[in-house]
PDB file of N, CA and C in Angstrom:
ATOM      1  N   UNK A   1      22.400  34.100   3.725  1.00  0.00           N
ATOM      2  CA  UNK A   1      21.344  34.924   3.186  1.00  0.00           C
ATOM      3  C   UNK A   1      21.373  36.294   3.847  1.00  0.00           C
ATOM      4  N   UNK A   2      20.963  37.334   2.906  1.00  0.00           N
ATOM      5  CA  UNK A   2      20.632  38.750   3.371  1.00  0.00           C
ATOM      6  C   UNK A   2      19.695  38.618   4.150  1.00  0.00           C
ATOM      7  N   UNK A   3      19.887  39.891   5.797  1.00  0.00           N
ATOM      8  CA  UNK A   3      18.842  39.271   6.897  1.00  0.00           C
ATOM      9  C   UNK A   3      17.426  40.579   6.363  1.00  0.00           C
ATOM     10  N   UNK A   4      17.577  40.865   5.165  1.00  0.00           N
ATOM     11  CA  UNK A   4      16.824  41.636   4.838  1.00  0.00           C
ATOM     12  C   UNK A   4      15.990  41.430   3.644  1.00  0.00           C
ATOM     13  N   UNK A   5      16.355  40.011   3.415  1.00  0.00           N
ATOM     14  CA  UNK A   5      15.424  38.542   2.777  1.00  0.00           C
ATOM     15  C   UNK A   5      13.809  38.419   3.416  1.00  0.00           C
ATOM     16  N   UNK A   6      14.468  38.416   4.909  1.00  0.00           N
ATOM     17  CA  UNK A   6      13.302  37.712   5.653  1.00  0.00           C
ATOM     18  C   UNK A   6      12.020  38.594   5.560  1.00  0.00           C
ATOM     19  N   UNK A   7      12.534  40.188   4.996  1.00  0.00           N
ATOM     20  CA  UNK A   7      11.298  40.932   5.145  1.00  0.00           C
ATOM     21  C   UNK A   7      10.715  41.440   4.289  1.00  0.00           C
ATOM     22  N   UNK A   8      11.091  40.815   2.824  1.00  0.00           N
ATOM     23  CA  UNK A   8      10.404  40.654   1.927  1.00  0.00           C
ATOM     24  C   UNK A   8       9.188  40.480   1.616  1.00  0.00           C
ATOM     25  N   UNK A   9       8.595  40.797   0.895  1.00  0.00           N
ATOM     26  CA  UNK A   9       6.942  40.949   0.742  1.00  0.00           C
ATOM     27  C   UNK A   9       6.765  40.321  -1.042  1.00  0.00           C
ATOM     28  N   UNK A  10       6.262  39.612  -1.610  1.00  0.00           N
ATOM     29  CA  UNK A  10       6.585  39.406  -2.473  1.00  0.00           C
ATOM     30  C   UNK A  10       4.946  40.751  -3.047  1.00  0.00           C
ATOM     31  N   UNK A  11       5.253  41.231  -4.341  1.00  0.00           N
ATOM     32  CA  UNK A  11       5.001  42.351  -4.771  1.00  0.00           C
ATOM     33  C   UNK A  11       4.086  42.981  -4.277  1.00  0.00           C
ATOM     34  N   UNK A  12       4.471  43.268  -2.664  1.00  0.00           N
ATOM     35  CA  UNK A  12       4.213  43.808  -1.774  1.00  0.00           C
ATOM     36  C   UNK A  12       2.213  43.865  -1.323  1.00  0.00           C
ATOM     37  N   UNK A  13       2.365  42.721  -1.403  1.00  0.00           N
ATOM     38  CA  UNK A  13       0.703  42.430  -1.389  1.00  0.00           C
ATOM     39  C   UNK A  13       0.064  41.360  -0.272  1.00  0.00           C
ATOM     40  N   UNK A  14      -1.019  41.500   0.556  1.00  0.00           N
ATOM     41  CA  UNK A  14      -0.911  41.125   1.548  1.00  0.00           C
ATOM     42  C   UNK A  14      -1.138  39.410   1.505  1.00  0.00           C
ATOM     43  N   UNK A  15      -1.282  38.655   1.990  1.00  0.00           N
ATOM     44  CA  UNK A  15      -1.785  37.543   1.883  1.00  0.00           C
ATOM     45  C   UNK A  15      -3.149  37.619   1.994  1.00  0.00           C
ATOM     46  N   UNK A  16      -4.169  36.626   1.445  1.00  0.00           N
ATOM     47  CA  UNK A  16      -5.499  36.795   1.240  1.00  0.00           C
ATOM     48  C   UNK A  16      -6.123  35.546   1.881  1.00  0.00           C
ATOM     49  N   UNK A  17      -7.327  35.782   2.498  1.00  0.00           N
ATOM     50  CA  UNK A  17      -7.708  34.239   3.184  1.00  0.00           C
ATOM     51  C   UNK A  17      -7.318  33.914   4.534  1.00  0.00           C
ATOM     52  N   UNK A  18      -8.126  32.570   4.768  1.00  0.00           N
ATOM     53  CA  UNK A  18      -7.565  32.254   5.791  1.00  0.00           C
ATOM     54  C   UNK A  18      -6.403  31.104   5.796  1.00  0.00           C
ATOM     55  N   UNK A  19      -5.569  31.422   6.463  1.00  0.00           N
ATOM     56  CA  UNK A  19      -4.508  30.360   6.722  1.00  0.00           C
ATOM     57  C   UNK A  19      -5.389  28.792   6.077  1.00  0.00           C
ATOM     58  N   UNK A  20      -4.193  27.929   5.301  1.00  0.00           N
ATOM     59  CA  UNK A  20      -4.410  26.838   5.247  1.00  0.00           C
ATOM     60  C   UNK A  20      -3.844  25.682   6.215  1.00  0.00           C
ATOM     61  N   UNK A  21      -4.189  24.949   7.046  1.00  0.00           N
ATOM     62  CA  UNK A  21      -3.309  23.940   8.146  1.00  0.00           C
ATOM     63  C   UNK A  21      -2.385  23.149   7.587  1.00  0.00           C
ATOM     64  N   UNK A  22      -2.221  22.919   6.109  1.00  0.00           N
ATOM     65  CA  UNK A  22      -1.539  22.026   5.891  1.00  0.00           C
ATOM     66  C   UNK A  22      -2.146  20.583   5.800  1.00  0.00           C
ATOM     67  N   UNK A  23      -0.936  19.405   5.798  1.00  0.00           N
ATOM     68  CA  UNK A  23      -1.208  18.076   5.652  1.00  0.00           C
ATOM     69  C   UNK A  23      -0.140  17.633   7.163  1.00  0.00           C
ATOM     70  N   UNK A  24      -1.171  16.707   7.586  1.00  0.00           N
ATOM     71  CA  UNK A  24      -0.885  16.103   9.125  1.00  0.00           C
ATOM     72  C   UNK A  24       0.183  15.428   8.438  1.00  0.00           C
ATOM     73  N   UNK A  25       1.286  15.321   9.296  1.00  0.00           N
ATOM     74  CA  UNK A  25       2.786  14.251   9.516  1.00  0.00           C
ATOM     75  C   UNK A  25       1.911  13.426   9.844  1.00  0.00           C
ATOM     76  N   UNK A  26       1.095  13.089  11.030  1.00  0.00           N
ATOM     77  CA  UNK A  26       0.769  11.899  12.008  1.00  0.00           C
ATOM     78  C   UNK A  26      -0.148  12.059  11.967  1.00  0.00           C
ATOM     79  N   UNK A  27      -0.775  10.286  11.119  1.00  0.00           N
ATOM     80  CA  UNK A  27      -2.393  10.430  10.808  1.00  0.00           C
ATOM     81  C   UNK A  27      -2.941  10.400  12.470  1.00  0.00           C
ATOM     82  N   UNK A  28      -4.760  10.486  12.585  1.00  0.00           N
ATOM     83  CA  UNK A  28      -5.049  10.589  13.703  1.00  0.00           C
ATOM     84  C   UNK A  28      -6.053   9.254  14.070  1.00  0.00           C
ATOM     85  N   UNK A  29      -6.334   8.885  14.794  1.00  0.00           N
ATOM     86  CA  UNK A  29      -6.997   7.801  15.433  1.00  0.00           C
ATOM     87  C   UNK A  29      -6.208   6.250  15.657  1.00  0.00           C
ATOM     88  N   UNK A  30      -5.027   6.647  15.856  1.00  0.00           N
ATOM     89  CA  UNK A  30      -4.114   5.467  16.062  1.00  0.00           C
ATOM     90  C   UNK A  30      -3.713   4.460  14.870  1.00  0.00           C
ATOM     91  N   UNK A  31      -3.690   5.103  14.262  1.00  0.00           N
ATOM     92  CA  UNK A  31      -3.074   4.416  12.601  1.00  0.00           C
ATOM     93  C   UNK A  31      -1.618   4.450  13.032  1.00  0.00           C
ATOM     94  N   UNK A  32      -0.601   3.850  12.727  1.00  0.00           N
ATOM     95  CA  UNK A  32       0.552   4.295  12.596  1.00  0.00           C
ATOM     96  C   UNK A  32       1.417   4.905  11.027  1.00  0.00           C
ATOM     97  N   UNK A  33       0.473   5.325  10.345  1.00  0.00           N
ATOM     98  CA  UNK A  33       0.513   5.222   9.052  1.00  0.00           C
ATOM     99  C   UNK A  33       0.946   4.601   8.028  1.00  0.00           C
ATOM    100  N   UNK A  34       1.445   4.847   6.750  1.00  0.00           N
ATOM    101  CA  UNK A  34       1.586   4.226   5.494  1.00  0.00           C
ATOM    102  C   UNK A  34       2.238   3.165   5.456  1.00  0.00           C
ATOM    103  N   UNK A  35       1.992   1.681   5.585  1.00  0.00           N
ATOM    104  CA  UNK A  35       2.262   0.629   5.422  1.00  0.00           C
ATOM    105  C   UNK A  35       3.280   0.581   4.259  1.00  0.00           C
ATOM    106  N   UNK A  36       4.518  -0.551   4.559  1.00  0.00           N
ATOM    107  CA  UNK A  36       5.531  -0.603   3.604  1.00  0.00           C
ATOM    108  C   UNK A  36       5.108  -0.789   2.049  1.00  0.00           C
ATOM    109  N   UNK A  37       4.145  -1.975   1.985  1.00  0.00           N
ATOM    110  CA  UNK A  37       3.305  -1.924   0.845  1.00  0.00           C
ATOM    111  C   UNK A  37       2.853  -0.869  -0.008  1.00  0.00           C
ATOM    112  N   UNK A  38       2.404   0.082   1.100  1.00  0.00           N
ATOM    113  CA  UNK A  38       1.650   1.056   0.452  1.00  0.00           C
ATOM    114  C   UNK A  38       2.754   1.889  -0.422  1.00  0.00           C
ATOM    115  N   UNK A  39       4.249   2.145   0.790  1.00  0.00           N
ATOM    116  CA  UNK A  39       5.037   2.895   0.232  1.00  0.00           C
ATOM    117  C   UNK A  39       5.599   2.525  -0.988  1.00  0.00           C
ATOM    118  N   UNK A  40       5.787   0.759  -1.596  1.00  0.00           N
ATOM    119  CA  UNK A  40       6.455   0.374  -2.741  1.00  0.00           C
ATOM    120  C   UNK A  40       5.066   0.225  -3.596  1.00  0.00           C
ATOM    121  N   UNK A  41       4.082   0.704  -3.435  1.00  0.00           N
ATOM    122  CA  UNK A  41       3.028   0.749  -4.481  1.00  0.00           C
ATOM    123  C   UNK A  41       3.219   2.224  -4.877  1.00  0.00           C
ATOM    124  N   UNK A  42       3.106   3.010  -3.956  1.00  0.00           N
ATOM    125  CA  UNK A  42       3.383   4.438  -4.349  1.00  0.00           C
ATOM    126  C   UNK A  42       4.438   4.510  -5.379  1.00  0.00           C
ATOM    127  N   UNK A  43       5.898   3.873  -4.977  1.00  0.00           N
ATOM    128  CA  UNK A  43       6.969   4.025  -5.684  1.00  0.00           C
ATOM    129  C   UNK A  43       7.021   3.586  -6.811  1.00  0.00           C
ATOM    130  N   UNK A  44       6.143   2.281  -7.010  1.00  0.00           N
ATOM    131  CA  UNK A  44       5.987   1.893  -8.663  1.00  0.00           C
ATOM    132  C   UNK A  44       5.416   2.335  -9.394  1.00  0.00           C
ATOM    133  N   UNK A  45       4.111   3.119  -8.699  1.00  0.00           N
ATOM    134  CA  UNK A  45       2.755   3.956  -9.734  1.00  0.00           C
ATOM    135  C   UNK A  45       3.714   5.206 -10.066  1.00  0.00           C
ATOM    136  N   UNK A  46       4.794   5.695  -9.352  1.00  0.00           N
ATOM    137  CA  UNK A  46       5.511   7.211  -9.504  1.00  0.00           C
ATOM    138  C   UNK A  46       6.708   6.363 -11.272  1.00  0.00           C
ATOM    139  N   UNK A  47       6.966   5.625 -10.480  1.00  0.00           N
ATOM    140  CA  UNK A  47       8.449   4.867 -11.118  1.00  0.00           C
ATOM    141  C   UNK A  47       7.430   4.480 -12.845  1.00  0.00           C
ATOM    142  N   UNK A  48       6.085   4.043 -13.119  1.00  0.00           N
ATOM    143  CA  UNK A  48       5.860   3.988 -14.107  1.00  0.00           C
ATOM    144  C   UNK A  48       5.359   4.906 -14.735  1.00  0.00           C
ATOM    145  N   UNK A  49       4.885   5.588 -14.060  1.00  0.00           N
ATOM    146  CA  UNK A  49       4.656   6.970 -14.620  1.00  0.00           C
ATOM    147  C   UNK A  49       5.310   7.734 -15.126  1.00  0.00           C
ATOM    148  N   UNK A  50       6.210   7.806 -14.498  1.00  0.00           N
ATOM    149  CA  UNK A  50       7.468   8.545 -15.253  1.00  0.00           C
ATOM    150  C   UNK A  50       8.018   7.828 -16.432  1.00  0.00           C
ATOM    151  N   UNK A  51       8.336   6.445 -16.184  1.00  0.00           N
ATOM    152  CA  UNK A  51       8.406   5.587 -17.861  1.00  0.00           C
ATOM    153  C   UNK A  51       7.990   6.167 -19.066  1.00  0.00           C
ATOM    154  N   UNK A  52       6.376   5.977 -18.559  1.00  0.00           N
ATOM    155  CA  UNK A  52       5.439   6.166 -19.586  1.00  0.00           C
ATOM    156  C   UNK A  52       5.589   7.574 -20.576  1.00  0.00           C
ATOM    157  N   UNK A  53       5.472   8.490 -18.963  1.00  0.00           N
ATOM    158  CA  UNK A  53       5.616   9.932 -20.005  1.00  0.00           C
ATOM    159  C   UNK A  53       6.508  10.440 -20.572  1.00  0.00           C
ATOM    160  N   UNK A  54       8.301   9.532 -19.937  1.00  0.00           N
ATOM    161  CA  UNK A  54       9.293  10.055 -21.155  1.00  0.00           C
ATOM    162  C   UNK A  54       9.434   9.242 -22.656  1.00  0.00           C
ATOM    163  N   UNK A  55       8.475   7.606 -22.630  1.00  0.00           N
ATOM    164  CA  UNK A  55       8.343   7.028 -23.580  1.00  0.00           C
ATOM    165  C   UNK A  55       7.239   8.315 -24.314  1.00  0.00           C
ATOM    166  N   UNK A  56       5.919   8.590 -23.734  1.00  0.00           N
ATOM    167  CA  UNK A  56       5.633   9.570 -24.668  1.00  0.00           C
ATOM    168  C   UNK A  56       6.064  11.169 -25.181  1.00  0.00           C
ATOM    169  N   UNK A  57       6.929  11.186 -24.565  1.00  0.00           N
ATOM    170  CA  UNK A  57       7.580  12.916 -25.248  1.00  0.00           C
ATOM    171  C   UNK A  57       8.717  11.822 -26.282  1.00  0.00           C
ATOM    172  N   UNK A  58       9.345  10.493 -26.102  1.00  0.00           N
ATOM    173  CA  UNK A  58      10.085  10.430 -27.138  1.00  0.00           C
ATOM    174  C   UNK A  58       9.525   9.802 -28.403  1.00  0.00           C
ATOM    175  N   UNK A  59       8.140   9.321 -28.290  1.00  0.00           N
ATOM    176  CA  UNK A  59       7.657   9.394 -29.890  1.00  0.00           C
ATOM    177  C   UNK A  59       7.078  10.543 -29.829  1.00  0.00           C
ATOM    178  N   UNK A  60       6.523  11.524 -29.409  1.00  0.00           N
ATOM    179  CA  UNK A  60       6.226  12.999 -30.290  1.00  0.00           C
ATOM    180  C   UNK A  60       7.505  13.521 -30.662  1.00  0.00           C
ATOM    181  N   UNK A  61       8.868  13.461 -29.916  1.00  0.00           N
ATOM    182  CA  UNK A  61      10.034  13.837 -30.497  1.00  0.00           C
ATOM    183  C   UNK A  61       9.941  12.872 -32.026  1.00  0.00           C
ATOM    184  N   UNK A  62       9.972  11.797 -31.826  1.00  0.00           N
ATOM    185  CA  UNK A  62      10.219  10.901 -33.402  1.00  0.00           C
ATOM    186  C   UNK A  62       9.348  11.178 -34.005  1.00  0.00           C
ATOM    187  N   UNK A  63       8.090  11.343 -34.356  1.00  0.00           N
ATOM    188  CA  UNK A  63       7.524  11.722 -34.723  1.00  0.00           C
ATOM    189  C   UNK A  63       7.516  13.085 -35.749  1.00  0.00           C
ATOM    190  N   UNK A  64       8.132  13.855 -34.993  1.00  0.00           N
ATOM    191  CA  UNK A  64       8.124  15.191 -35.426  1.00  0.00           C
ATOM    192  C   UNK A  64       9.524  15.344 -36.199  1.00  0.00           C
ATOM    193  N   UNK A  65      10.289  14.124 -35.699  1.00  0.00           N
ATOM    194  CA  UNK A  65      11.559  14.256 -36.668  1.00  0.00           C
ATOM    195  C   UNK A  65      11.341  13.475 -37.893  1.00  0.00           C
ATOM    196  N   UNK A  66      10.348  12.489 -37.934  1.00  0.00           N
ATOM    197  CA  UNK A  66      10.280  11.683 -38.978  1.00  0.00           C
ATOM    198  C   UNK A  66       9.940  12.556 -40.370  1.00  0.00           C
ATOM    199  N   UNK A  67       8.797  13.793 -40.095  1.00  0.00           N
ATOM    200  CA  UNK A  67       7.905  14.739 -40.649  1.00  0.00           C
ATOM    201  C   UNK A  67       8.946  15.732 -41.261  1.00  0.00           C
TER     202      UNK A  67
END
């Protein structure tokens, strides 16, 4: 990268607000966090979701080809 990237301003406007902190890596009060469970529940609610919504863009595609 150009080292004249880094001093870019994007359309030269300042940032507004106060800083946001972000999202903690490491929950706090001695959790060790997200249980394996949790992680293959996550992965199936993502994994059907995505099913679902390319099953629905391909009947509005059929749909619109049937017409």
């Amino acid at each position: 990268m150009h080292h004249r990237l880094y001093r870019l301003r994007v359309l030269g406007l300042p940032r507004e607000g106060r800083p946001w902190p972000g999202l903690p890596l490491v929950t706090r009060g001695g959790s060790s966090g997200p249980t394996a469970v949790g992680r293959l529940g996550w992965f199936v609610g993502l994994w059907l979701a995505s099913i679902t919504s390319l099953g629905l863009v391909a009947a509005v595609i059929r749909s619109v080809l049937k017409s």
